[in-house]
PDB file of N, CA and C in Angstrom:
ATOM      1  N   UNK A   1      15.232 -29.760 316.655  1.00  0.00           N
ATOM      2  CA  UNK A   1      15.683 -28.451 316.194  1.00  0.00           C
ATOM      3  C   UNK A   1      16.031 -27.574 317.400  1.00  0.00           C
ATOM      4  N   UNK A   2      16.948 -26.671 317.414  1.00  0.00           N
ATOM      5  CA  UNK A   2      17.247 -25.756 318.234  1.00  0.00           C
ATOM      6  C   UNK A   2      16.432 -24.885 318.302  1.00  0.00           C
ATOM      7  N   UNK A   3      16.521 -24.359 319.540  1.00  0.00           N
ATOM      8  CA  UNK A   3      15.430 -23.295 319.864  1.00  0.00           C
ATOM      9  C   UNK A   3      16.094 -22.282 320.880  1.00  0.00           C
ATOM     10  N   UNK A   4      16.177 -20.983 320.447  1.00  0.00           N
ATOM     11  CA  UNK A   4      17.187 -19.846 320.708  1.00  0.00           C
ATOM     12  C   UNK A   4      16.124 -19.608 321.972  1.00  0.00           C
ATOM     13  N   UNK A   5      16.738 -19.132 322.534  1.00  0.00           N
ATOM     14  CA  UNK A   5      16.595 -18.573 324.447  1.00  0.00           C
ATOM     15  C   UNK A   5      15.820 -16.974 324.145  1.00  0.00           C
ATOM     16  N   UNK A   6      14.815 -16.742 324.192  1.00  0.00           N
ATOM     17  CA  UNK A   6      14.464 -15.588 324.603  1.00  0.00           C
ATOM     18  C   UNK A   6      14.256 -14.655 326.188  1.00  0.00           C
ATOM     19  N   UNK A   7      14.381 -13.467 325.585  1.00  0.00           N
ATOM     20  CA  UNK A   7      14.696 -12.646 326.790  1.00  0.00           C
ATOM     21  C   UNK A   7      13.363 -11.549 326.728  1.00  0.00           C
ATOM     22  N   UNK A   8      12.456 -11.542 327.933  1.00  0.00           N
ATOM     23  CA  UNK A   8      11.301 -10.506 327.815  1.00  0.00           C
ATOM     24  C   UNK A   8      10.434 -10.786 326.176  1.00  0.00           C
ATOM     25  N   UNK A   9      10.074 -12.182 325.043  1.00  0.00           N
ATOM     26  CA  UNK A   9       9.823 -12.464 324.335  1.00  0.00           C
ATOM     27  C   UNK A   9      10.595 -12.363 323.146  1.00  0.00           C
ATOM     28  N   UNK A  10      11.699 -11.522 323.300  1.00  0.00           N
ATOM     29  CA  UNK A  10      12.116 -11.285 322.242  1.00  0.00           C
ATOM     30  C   UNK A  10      13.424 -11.883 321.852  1.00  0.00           C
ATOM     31  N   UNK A  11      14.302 -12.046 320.922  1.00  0.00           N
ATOM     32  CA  UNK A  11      15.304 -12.427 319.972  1.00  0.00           C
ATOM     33  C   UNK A  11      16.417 -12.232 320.508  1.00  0.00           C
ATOM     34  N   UNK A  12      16.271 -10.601 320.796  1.00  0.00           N
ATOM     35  CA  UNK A  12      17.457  -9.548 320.770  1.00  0.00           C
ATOM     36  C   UNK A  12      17.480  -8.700 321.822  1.00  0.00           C
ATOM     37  N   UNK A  13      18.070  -7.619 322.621  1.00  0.00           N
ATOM     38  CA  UNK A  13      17.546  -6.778 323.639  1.00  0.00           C
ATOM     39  C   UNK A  13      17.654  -5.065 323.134  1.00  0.00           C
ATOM     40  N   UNK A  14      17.889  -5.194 321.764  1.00  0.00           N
ATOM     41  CA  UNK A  14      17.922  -3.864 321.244  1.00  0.00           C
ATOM     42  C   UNK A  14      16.793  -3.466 319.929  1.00  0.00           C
ATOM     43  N   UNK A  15      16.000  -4.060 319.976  1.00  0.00           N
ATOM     44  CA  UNK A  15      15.023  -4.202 319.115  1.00  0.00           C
ATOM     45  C   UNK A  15      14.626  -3.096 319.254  1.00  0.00           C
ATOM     46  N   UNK A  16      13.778  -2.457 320.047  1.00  0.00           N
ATOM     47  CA  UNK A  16      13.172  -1.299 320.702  1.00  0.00           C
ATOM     48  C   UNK A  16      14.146  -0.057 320.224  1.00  0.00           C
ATOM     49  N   UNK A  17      15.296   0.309 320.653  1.00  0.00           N
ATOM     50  CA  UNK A  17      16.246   0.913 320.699  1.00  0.00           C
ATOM     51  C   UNK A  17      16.895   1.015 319.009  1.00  0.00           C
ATOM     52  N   UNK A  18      16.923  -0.041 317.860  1.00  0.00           N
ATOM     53  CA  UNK A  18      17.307   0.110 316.679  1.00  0.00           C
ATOM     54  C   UNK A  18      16.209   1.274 315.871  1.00  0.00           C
ATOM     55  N   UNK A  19      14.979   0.363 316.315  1.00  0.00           N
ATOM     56  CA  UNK A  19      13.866   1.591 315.496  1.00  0.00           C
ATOM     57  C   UNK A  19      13.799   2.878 315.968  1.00  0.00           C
ATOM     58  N   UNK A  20      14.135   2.973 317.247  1.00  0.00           N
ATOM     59  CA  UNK A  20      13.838   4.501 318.024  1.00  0.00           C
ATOM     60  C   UNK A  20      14.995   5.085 317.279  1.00  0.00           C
ATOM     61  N   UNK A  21      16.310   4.349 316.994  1.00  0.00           N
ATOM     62  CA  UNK A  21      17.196   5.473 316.644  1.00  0.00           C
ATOM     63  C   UNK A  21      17.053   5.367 314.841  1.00  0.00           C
ATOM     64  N   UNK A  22      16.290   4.544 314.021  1.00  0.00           N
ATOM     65  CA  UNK A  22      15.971   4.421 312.817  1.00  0.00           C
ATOM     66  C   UNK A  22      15.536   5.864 312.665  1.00  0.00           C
ATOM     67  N   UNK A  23      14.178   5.922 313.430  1.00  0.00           N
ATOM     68  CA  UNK A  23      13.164   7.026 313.084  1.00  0.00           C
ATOM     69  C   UNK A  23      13.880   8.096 313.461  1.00  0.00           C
ATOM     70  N   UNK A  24      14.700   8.635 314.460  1.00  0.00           N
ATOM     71  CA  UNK A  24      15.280   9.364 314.761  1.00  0.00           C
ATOM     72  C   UNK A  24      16.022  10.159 313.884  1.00  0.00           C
ATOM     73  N   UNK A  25      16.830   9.318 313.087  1.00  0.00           N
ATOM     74  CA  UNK A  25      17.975   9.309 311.796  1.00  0.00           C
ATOM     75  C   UNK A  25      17.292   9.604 310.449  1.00  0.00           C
ATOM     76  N   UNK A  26      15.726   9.693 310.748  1.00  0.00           N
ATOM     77  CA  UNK A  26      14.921   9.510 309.350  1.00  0.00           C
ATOM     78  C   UNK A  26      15.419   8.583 308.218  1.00  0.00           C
ATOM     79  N   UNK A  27      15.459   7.250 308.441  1.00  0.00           N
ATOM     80  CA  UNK A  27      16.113   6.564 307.933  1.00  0.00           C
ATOM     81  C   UNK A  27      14.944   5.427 307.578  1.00  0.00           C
ATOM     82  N   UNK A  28      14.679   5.375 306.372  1.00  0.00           N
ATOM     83  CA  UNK A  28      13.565   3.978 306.090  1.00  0.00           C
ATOM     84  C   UNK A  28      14.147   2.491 306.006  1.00  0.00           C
ATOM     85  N   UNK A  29      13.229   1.674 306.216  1.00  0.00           N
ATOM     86  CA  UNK A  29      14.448   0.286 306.621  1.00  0.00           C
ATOM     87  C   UNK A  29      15.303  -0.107 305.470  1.00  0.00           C
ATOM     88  N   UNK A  30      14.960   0.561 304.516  1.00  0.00           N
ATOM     89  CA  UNK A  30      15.745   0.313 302.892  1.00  0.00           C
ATOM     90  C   UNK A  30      16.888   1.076 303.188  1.00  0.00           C
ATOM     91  N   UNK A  31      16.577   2.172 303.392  1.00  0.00           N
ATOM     92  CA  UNK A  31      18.644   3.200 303.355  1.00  0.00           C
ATOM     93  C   UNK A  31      19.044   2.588 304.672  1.00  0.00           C
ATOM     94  N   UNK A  32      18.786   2.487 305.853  1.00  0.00           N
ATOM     95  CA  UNK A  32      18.806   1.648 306.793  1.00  0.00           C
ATOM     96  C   UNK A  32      20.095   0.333 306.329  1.00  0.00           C
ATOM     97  N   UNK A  33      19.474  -0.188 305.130  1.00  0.00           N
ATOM     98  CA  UNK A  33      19.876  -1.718 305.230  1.00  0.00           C
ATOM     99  C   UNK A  33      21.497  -1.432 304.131  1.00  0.00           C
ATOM    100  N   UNK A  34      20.498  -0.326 303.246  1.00  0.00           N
ATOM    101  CA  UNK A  34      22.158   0.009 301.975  1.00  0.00           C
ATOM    102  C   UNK A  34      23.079   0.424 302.931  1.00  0.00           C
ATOM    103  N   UNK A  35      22.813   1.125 304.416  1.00  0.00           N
ATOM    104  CA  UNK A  35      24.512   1.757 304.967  1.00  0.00           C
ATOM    105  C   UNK A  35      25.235   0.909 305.147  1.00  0.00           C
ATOM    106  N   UNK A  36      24.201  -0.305 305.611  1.00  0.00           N
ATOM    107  CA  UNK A  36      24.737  -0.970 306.524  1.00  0.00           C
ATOM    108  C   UNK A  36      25.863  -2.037 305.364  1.00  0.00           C
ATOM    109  N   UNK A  37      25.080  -2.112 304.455  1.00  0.00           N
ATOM    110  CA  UNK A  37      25.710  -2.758 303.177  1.00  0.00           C
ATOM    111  C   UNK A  37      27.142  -1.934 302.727  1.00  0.00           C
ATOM    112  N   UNK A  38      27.094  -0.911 302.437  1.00  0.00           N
ATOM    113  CA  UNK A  38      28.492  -0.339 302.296  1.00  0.00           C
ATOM    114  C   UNK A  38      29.530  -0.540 303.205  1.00  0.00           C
ATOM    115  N   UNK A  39      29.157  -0.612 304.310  1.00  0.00           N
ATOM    116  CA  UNK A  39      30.378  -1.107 305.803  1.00  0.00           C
ATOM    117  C   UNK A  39      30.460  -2.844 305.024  1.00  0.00           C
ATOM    118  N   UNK A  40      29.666  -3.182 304.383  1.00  0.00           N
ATOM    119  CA  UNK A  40      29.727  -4.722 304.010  1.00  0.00           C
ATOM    120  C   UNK A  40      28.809  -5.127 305.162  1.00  0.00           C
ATOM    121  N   UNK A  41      28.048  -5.154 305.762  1.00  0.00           N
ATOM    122  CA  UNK A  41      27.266  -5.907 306.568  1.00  0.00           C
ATOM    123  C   UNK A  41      25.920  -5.970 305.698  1.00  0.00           C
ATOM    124  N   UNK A  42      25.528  -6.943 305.256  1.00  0.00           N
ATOM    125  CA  UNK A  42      23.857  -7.592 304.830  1.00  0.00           C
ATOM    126  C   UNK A  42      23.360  -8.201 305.411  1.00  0.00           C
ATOM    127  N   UNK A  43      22.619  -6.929 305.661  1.00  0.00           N
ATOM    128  CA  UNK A  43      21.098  -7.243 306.772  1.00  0.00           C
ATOM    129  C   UNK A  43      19.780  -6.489 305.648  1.00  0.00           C
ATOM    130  N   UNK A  44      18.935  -7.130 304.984  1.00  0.00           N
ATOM    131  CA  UNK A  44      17.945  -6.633 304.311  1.00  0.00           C
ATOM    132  C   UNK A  44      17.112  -5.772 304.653  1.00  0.00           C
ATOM    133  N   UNK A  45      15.988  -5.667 304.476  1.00  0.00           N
ATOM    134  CA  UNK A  45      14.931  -5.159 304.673  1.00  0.00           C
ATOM    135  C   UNK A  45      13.626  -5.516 305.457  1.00  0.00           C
ATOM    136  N   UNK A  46      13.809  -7.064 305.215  1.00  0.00           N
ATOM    137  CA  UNK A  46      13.072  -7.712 305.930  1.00  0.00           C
ATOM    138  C   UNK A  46      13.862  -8.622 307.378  1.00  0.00           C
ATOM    139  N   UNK A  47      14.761  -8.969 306.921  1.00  0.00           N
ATOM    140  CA  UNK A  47      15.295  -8.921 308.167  1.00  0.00           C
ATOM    141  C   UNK A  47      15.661  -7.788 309.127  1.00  0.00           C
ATOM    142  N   UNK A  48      15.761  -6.342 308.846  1.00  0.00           N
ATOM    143  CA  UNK A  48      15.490  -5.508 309.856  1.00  0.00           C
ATOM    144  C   UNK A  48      14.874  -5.304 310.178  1.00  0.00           C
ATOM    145  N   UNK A  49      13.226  -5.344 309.512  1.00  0.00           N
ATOM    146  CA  UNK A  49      12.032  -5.343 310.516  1.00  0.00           C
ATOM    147  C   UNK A  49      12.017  -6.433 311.514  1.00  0.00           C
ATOM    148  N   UNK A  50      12.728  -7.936 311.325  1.00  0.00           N
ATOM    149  CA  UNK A  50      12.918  -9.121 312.136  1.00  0.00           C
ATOM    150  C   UNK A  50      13.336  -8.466 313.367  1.00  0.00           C
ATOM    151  N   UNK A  51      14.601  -7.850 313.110  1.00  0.00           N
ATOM    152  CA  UNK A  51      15.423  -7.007 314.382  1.00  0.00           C
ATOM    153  C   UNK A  51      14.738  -6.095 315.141  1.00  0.00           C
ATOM    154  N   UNK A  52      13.796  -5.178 314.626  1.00  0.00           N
ATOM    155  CA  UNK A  52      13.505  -3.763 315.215  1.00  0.00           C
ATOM    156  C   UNK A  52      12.031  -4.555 316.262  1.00  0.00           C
ATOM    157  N   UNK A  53      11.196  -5.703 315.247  1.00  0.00           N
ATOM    158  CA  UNK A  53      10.348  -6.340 316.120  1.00  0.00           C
ATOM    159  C   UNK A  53      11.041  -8.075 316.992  1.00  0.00           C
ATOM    160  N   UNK A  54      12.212  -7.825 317.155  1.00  0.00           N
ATOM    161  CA  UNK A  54      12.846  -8.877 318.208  1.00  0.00           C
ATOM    162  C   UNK A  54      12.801 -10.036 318.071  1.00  0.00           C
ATOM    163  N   UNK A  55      12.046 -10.360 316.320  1.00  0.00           N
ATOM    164  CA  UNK A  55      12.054 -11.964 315.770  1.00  0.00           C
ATOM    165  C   UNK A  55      13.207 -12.584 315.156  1.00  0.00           C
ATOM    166  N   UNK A  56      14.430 -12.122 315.537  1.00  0.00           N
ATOM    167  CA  UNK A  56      15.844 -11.765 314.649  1.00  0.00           C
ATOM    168  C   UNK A  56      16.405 -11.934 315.493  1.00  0.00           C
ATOM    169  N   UNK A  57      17.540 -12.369 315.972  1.00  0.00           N
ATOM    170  CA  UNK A  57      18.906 -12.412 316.645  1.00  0.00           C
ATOM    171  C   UNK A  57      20.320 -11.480 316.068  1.00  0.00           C
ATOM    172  N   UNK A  58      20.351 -10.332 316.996  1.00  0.00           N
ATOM    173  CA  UNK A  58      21.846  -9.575 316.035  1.00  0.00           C
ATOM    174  C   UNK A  58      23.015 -10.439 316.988  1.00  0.00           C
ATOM    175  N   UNK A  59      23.535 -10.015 315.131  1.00  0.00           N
ATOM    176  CA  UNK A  59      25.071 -10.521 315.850  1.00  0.00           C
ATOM    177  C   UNK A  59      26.020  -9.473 315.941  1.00  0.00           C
ATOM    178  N   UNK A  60      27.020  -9.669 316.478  1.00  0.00           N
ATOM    179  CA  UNK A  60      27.861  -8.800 317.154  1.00  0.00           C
ATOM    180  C   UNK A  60      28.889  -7.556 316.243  1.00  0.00           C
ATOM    181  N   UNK A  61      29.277  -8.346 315.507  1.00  0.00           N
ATOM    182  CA  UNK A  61      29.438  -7.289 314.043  1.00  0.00           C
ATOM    183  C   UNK A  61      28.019  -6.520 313.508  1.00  0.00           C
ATOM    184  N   UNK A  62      26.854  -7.043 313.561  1.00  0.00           N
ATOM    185  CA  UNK A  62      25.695  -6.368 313.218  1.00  0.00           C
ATOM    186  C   UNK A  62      26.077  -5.127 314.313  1.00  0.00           C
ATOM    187  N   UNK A  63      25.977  -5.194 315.091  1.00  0.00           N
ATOM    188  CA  UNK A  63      25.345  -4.289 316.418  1.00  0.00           C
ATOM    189  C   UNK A  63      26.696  -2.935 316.453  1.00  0.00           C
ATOM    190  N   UNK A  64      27.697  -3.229 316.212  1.00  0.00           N
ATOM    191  CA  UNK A  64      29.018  -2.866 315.984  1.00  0.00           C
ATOM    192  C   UNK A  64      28.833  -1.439 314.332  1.00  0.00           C
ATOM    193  N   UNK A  65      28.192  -2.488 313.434  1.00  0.00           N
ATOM    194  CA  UNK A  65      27.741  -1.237 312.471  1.00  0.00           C
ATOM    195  C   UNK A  65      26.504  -0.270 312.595  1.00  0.00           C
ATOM    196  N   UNK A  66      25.255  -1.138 313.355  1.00  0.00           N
ATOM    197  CA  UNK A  66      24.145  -0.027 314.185  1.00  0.00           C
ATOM    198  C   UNK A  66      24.647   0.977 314.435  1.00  0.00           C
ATOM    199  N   UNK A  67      26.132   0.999 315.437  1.00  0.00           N
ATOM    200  CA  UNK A  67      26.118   1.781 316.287  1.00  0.00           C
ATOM    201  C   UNK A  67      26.577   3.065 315.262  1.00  0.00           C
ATOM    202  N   UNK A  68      27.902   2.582 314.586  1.00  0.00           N
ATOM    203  CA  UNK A  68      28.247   3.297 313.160  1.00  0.00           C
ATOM    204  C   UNK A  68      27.653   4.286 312.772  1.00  0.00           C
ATOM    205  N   UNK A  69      26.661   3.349 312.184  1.00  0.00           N
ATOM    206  CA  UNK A  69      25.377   4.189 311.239  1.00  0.00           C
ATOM    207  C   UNK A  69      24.817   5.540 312.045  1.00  0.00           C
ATOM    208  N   UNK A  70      24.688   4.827 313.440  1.00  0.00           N
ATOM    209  CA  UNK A  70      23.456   5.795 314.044  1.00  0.00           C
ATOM    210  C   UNK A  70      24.884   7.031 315.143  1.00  0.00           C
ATOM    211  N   UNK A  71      25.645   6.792 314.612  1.00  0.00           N
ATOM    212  CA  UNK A  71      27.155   7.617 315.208  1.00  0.00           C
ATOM    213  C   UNK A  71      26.573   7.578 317.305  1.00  0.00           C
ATOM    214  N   UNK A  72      26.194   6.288 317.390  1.00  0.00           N
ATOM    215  CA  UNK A  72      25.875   6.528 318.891  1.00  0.00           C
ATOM    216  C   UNK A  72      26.912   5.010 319.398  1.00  0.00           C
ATOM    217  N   UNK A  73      27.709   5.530 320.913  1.00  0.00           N
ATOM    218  CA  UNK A  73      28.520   4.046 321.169  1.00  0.00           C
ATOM    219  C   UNK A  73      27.701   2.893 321.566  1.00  0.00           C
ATOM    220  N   UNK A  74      28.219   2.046 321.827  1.00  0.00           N
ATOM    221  CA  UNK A  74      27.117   0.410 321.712  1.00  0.00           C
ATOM    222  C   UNK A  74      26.444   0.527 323.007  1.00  0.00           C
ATOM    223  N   UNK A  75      27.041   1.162 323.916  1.00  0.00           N
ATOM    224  CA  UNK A  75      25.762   1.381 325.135  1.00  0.00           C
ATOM    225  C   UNK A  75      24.671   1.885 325.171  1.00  0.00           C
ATOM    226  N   UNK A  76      24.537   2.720 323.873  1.00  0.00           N
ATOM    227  CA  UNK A  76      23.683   3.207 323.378  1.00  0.00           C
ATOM    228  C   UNK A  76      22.493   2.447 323.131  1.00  0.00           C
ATOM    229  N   UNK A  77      23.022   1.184 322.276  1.00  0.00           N
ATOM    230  CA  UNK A  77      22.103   0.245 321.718  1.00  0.00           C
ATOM    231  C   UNK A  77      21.477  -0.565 322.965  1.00  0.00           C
ATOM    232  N   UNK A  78      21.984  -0.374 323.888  1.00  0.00           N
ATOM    233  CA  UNK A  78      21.890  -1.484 324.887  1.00  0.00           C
ATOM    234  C   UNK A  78      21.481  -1.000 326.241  1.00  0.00           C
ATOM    235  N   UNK A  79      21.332   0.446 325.870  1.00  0.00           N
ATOM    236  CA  UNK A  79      20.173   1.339 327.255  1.00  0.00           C
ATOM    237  C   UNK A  79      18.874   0.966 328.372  1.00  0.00           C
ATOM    238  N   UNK A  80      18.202   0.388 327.026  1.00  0.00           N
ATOM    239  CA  UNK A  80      16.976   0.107 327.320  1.00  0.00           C
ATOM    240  C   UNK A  80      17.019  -0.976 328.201  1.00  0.00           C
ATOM    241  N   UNK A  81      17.889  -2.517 327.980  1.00  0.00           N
ATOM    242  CA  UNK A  81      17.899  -3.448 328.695  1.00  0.00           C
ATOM    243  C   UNK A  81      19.390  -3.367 330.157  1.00  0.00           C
ATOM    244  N   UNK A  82      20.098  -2.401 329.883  1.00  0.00           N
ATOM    245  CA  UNK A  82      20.910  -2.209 331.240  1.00  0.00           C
ATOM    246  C   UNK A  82      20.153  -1.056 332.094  1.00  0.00           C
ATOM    247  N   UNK A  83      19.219  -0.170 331.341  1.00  0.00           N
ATOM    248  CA  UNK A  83      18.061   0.611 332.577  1.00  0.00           C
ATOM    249  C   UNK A  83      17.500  -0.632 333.545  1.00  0.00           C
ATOM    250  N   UNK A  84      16.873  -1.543 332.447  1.00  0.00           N
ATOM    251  CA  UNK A  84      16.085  -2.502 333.069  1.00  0.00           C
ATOM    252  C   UNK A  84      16.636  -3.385 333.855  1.00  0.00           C
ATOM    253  N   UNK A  85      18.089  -4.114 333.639  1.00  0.00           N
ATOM    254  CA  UNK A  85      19.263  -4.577 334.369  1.00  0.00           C
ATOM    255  C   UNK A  85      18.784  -3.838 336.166  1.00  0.00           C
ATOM    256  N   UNK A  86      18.925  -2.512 335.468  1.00  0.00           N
ATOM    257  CA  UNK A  86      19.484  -1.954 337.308  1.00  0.00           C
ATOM    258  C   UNK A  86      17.928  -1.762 338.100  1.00  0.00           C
ATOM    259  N   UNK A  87      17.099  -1.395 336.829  1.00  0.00           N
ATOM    260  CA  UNK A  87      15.646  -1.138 338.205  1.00  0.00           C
ATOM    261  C   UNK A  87      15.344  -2.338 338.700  1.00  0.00           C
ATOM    262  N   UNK A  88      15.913  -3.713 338.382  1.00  0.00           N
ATOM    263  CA  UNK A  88      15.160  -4.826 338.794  1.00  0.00           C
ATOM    264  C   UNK A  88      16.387  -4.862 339.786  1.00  0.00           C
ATOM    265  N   UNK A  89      17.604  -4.112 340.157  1.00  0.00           N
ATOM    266  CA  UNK A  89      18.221  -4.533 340.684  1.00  0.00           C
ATOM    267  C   UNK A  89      19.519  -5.861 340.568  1.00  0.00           C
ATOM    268  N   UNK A  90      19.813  -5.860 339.202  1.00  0.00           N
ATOM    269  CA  UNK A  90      20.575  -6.921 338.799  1.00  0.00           C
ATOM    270  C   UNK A  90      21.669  -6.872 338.552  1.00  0.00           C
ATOM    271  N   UNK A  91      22.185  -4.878 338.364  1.00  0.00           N
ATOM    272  CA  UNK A  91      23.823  -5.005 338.032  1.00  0.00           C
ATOM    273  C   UNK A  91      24.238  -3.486 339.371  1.00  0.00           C
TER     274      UNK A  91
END
């Protein structure tokens, strides 16, 4: 069986960063999952807790409607691990 590559334990590198801007948005993982459903993207309920705790892999259209939802651009989503990129000295 395949076995997906983790990064710092986790799935994804925006895990951290989906829930911070969830709670932010006051958004429970249920209206969370219906926005995302009206753009047509199905991602549940339980698979967004997968995402927000990094046991989930997003895909690229996923991350594309995050950003949507949460009206922030995709660098947004991706702060946390290009901070960490540069303090280790990597970009």
């Amino acid at each position: 069986m395949y076995q997906c590559s983790k990064y710092n334990g986790r799935l994804n590198v925006t895990s951290k960063k989906i829930k911070e801007l969830r709670i932010k948005n006051n958004l429970s993982l249920s209206e969370l999952s219906t926005k995302l459903a009206l753009m047509g993207i199905d991602i549940s309920k339980p698979s967004l807790h997968k995402l927000e705790t990094g046991k989930r892999i997003l895909k690229d259209y996923e991350l594309c409607g995050l950003a949507q939802v949460f009206h922030v651009p995709l660098e947004e989503l991706l702060s946390n691990f290009i901070d960490e990129l540069k303090k280790d000295n990597l970009v």
